[in-house]
Structure formats: structure tokens, C-alpha cells
PDB file of N, CA and C in Angstrom:
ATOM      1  N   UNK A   1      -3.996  84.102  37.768  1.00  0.00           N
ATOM      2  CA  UNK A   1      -3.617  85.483  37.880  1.00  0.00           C
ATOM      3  C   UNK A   1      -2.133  85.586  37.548  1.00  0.00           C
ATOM      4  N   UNK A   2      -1.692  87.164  37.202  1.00  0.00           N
ATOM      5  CA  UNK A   2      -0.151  86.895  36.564  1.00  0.00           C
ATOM      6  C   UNK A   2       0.192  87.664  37.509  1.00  0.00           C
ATOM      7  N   UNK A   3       1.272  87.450  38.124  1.00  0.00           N
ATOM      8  CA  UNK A   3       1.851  88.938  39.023  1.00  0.00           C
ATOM      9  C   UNK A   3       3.112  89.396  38.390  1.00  0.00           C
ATOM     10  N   UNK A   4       3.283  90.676  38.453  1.00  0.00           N
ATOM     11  CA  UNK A   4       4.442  91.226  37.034  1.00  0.00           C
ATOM     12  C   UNK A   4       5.605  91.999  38.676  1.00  0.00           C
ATOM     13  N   UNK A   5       6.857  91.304  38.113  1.00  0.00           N
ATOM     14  CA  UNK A   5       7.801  91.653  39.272  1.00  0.00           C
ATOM     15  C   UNK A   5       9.090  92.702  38.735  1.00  0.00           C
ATOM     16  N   UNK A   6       8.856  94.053  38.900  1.00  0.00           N
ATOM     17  CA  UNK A   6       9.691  95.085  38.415  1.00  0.00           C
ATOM     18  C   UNK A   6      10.858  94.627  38.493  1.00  0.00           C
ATOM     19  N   UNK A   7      11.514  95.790  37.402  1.00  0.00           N
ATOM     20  CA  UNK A   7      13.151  95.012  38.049  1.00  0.00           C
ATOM     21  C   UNK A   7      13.663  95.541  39.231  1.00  0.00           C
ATOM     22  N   UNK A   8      13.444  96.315  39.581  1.00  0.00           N
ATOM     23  CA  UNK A   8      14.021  97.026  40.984  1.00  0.00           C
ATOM     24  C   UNK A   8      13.588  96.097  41.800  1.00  0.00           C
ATOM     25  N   UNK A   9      14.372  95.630  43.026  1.00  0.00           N
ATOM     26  CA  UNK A   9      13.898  94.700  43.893  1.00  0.00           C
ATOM     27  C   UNK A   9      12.761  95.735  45.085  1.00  0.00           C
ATOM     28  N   UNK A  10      13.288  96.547  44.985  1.00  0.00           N
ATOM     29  CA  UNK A  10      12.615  97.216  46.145  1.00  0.00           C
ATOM     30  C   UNK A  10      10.727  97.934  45.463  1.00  0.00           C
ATOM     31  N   UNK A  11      10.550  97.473  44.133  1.00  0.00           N
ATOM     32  CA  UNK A  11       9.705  98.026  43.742  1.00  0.00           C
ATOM     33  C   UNK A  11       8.333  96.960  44.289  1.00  0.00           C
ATOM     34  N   UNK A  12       7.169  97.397  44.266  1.00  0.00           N
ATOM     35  CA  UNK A  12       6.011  96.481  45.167  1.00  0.00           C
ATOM     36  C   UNK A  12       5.805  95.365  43.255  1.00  0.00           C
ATOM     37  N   UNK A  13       5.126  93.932  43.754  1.00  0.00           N
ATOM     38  CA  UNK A  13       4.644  93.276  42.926  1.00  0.00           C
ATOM     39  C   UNK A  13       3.495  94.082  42.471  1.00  0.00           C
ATOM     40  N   UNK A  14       3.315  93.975  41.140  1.00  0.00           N
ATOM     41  CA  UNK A  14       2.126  94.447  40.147  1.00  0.00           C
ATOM     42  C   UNK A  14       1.206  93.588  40.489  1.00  0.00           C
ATOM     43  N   UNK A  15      -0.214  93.629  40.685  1.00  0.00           N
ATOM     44  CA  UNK A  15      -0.824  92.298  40.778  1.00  0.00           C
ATOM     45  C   UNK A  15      -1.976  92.733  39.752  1.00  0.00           C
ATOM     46  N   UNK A  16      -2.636  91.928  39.240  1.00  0.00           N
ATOM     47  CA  UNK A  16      -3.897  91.958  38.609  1.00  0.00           C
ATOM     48  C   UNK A  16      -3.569  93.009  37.299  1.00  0.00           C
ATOM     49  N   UNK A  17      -2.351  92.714  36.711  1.00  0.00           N
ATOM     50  CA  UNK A  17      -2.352  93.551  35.414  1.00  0.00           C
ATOM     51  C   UNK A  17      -3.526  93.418  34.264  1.00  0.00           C
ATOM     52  N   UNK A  18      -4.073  94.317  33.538  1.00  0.00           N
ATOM     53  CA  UNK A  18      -4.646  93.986  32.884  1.00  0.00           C
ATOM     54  C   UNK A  18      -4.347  93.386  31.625  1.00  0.00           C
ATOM     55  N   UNK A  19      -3.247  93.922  31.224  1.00  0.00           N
ATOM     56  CA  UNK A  19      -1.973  93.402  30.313  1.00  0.00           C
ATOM     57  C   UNK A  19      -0.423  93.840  30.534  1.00  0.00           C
ATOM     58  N   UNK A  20      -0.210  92.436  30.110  1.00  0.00           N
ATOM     59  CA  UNK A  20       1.133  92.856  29.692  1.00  0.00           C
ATOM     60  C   UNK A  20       1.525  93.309  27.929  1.00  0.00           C
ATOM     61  N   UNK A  21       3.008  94.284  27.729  1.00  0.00           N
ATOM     62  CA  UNK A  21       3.106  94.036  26.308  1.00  0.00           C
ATOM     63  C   UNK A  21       4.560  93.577  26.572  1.00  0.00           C
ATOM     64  N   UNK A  22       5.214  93.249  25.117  1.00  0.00           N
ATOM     65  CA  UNK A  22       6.401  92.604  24.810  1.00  0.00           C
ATOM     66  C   UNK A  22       7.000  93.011  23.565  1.00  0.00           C
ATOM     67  N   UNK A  23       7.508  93.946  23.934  1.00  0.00           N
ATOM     68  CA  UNK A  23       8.189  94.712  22.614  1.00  0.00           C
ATOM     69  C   UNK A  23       9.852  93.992  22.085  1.00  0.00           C
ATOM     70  N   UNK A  24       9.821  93.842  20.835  1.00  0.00           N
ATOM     71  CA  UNK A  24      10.765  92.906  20.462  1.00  0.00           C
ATOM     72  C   UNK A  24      11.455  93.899  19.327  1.00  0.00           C
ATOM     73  N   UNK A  25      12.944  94.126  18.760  1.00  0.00           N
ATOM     74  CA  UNK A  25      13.497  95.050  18.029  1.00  0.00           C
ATOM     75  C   UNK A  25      14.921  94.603  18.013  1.00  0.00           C
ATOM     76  N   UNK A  26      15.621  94.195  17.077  1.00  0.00           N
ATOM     77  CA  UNK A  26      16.980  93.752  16.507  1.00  0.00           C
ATOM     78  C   UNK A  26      17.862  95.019  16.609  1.00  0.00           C
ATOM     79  N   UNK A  27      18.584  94.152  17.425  1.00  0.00           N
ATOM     80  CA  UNK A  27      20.415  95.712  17.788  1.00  0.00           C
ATOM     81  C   UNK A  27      21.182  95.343  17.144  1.00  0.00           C
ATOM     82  N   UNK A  28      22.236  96.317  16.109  1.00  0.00           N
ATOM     83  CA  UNK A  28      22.753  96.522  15.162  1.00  0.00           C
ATOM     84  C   UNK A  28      24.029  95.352  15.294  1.00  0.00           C
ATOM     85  N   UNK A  29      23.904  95.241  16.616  1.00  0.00           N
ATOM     86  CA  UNK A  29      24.610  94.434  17.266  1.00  0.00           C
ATOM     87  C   UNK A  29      24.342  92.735  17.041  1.00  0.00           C
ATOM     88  N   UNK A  30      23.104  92.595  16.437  1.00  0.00           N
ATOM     89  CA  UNK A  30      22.634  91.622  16.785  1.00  0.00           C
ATOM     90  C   UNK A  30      22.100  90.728  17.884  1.00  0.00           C
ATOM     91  N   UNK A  31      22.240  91.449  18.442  1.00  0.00           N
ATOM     92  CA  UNK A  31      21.196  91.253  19.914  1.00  0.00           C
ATOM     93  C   UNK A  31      20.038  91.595  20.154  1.00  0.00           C
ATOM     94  N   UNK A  32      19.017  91.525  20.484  1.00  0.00           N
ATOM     95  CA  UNK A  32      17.853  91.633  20.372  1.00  0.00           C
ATOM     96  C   UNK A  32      17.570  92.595  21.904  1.00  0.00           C
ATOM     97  N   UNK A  33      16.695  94.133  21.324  1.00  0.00           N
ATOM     98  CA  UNK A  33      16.193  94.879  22.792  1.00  0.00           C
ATOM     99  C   UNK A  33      14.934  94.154  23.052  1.00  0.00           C
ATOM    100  N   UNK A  34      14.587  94.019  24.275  1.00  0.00           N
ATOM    101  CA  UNK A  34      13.503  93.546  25.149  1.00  0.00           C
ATOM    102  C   UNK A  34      12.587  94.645  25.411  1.00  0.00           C
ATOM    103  N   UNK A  35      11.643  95.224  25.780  1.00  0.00           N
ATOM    104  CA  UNK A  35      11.008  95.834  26.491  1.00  0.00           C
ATOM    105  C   UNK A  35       9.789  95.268  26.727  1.00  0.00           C
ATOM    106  N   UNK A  36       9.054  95.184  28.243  1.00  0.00           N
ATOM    107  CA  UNK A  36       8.267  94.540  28.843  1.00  0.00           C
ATOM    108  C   UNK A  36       8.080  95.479  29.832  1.00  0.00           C
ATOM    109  N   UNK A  37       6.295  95.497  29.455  1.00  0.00           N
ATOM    110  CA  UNK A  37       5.365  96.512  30.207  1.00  0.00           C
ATOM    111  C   UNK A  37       4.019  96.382  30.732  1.00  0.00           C
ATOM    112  N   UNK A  38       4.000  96.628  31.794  1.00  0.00           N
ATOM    113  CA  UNK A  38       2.352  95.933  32.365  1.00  0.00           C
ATOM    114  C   UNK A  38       1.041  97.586  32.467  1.00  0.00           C
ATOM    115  N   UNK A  39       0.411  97.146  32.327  1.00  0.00           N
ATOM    116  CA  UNK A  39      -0.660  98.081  32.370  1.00  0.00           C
ATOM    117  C   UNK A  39      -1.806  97.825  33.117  1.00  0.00           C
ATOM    118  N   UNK A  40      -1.676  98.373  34.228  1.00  0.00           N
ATOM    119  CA  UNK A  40      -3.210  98.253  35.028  1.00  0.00           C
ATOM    120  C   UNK A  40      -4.018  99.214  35.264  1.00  0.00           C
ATOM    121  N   UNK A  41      -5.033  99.232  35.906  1.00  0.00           N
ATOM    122  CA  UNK A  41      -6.004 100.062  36.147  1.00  0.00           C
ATOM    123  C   UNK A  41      -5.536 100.952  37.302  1.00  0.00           C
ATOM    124  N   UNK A  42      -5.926 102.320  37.232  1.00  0.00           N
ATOM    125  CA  UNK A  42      -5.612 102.780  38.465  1.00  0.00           C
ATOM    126  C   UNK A  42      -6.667 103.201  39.392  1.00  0.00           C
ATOM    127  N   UNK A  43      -6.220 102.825  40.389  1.00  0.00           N
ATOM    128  CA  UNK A  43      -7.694 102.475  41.491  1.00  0.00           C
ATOM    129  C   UNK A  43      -8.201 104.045  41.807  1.00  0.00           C
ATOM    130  N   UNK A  44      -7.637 105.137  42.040  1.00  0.00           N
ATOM    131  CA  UNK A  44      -7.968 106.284  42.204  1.00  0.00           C
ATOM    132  C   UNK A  44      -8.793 107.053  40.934  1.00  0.00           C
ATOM    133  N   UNK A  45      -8.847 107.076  39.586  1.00  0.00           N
ATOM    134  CA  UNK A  45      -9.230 107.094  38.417  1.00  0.00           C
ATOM    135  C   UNK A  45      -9.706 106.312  37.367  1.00  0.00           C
ATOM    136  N   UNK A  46     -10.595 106.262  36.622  1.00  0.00           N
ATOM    137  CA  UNK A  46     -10.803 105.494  35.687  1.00  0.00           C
ATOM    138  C   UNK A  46     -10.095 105.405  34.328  1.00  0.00           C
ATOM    139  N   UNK A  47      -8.465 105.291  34.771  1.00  0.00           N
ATOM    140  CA  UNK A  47      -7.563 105.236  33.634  1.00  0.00           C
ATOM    141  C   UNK A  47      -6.550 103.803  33.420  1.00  0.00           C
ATOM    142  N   UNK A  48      -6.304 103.492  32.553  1.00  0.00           N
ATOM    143  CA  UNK A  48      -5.101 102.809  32.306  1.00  0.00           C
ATOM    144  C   UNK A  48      -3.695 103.265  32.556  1.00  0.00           C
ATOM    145  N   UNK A  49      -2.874 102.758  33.014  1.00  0.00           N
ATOM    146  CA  UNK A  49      -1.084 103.058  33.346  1.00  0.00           C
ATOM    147  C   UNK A  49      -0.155 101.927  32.932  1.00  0.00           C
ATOM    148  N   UNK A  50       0.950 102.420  32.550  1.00  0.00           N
ATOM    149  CA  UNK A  50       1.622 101.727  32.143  1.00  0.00           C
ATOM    150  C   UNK A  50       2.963 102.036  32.653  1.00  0.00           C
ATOM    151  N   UNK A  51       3.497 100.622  33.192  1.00  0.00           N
ATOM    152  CA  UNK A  51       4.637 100.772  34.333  1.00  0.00           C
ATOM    153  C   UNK A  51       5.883  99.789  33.302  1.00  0.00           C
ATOM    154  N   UNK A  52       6.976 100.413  33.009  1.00  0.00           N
ATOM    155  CA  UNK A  52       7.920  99.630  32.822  1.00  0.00           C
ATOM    156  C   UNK A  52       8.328  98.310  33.560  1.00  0.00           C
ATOM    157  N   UNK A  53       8.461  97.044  33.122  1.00  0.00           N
ATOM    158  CA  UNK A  53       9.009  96.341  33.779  1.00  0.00           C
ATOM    159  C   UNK A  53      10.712  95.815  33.748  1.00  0.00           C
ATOM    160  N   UNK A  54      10.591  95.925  32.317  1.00  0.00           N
ATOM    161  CA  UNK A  54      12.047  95.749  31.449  1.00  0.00           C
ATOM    162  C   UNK A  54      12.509  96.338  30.391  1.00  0.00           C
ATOM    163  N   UNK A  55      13.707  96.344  30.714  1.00  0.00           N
ATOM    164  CA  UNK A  55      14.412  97.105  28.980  1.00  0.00           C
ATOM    165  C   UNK A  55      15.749  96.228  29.015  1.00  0.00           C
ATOM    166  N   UNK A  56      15.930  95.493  28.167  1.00  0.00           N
ATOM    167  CA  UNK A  56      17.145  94.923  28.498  1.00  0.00           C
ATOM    168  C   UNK A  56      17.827  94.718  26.757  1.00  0.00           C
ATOM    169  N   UNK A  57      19.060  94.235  27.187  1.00  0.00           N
ATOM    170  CA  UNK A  57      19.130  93.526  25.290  1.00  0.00           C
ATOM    171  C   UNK A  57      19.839  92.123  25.750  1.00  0.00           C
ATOM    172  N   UNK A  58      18.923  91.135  24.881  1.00  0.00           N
ATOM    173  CA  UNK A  58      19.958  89.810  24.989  1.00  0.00           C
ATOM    174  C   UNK A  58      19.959  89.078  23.643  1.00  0.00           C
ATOM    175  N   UNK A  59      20.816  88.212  23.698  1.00  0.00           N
ATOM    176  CA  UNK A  59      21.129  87.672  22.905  1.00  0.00           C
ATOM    177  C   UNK A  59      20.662  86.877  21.866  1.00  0.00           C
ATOM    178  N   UNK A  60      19.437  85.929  22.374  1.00  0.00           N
ATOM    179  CA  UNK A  60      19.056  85.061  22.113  1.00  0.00           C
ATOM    180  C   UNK A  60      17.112  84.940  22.458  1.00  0.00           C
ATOM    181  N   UNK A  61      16.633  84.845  21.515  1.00  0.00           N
ATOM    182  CA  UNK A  61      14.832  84.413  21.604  1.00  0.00           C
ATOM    183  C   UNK A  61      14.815  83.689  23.235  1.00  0.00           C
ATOM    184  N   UNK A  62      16.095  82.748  23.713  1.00  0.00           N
ATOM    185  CA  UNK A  62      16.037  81.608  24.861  1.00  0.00           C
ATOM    186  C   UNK A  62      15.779  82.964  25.730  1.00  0.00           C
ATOM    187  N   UNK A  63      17.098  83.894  25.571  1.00  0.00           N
ATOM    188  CA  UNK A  63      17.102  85.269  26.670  1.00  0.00           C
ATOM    189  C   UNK A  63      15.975  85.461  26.741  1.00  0.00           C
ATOM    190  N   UNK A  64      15.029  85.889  25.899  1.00  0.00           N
ATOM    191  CA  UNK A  64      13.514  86.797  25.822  1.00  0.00           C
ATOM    192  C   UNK A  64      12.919  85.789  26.637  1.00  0.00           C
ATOM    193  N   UNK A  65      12.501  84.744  26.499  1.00  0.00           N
ATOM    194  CA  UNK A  65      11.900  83.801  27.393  1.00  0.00           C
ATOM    195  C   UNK A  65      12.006  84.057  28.757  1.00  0.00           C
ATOM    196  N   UNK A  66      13.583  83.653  28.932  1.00  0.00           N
ATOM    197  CA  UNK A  66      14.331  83.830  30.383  1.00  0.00           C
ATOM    198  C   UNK A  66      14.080  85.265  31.096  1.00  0.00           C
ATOM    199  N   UNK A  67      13.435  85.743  30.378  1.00  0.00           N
ATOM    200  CA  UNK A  67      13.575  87.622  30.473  1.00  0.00           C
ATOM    201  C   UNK A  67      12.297  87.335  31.197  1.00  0.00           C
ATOM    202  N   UNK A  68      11.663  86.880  30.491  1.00  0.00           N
ATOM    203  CA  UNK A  68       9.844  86.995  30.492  1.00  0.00           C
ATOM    204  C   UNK A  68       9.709  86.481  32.233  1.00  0.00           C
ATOM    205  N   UNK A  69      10.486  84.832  32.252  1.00  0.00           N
ATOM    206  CA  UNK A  69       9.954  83.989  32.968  1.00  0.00           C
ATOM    207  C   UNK A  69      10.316  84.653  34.533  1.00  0.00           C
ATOM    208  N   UNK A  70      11.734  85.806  34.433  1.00  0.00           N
ATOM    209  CA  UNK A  70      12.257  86.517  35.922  1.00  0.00           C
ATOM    210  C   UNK A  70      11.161  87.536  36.434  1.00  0.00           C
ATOM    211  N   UNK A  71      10.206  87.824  35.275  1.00  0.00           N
ATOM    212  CA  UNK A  71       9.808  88.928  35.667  1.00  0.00           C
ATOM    213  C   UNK A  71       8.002  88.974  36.210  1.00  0.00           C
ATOM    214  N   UNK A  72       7.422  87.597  35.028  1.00  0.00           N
ATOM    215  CA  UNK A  72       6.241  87.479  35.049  1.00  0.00           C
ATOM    216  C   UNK A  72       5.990  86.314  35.447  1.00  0.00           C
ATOM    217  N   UNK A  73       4.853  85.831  36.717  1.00  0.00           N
ATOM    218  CA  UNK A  73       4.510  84.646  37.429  1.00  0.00           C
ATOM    219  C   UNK A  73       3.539  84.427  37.479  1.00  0.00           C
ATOM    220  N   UNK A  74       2.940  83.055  37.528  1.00  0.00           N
ATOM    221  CA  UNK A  74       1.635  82.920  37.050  1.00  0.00           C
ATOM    222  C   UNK A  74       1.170  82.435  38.366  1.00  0.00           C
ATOM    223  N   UNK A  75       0.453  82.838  39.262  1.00  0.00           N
ATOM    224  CA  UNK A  75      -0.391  82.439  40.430  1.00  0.00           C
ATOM    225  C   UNK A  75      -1.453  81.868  40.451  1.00  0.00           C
ATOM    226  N   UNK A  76      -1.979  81.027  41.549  1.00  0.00           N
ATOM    227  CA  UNK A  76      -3.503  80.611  41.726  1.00  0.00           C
ATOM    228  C   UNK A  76      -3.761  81.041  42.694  1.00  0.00           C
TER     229      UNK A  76
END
């Protein structure tokens, strides 16, 4: 199971996403924007949602990793 951890500390763990996405886009800057988004089911409706997890810009493909690895955890 993946559990997806917002950036707000005070926000609850995502659990049982159905997906995540990973949006990747070059800053003029040369830095690279991040965006990382989980989408689960919502238990009250038979819809999909999609909750921001990240927007960041870093530097380096290593950053995107490092980005990935603060936010998304892999459980048993």
C-alpha cells in the first residue's frame, strides 16, 4: 500500500490512493517544477478527487526523487 503525506504537516495521511500523478516541466530558470497529486475515491460518492500533494521547483532529477521519497511511503 502507498500512503501519500501532504505537505502541510497538519494535513491527515492519504491512504489507499488510487493513483498518484507526477507532473514534470523545465523553469526558464532551469530548474525543474514538480507537481505531485494523489487521487482517491471518495467514500461519500462514486467519484474520483484529486488532492494536491506538491508543487515545488528543484533543481535536479536527484530533487524530484527526494521530492517523491518525503512525500510518498510504501507500507505493508
Amino acid at each position: 500500500m502507498l500512503d501519500i503525506y501532504p505537505r502541510a504537516a497538519a494535513s491527515p495521511v492519504i491512504r489507499n490512493p488510487e493513483f498518484f500523478r507526477i507532473e514534470l516541466a523545465s523553469h526558464f530558470d532551469g530548474g525543474i517544477r514538480v507537481s505531485l497529486t494523489a487521487t482517491i475515491l471518495d467514500e461519500n460518492e462514486p467519484q474520483l478527487l484529486d488532492q494536491e500533494i506538491a508543487y515545488e521547483r528543484v533543481a535536479t532529477l536527484e530533487d524530484v526523487v527526494a521530492l517523491i521519497r518525503t512525500h510518498v511511503r510504501h507500507t505493508n
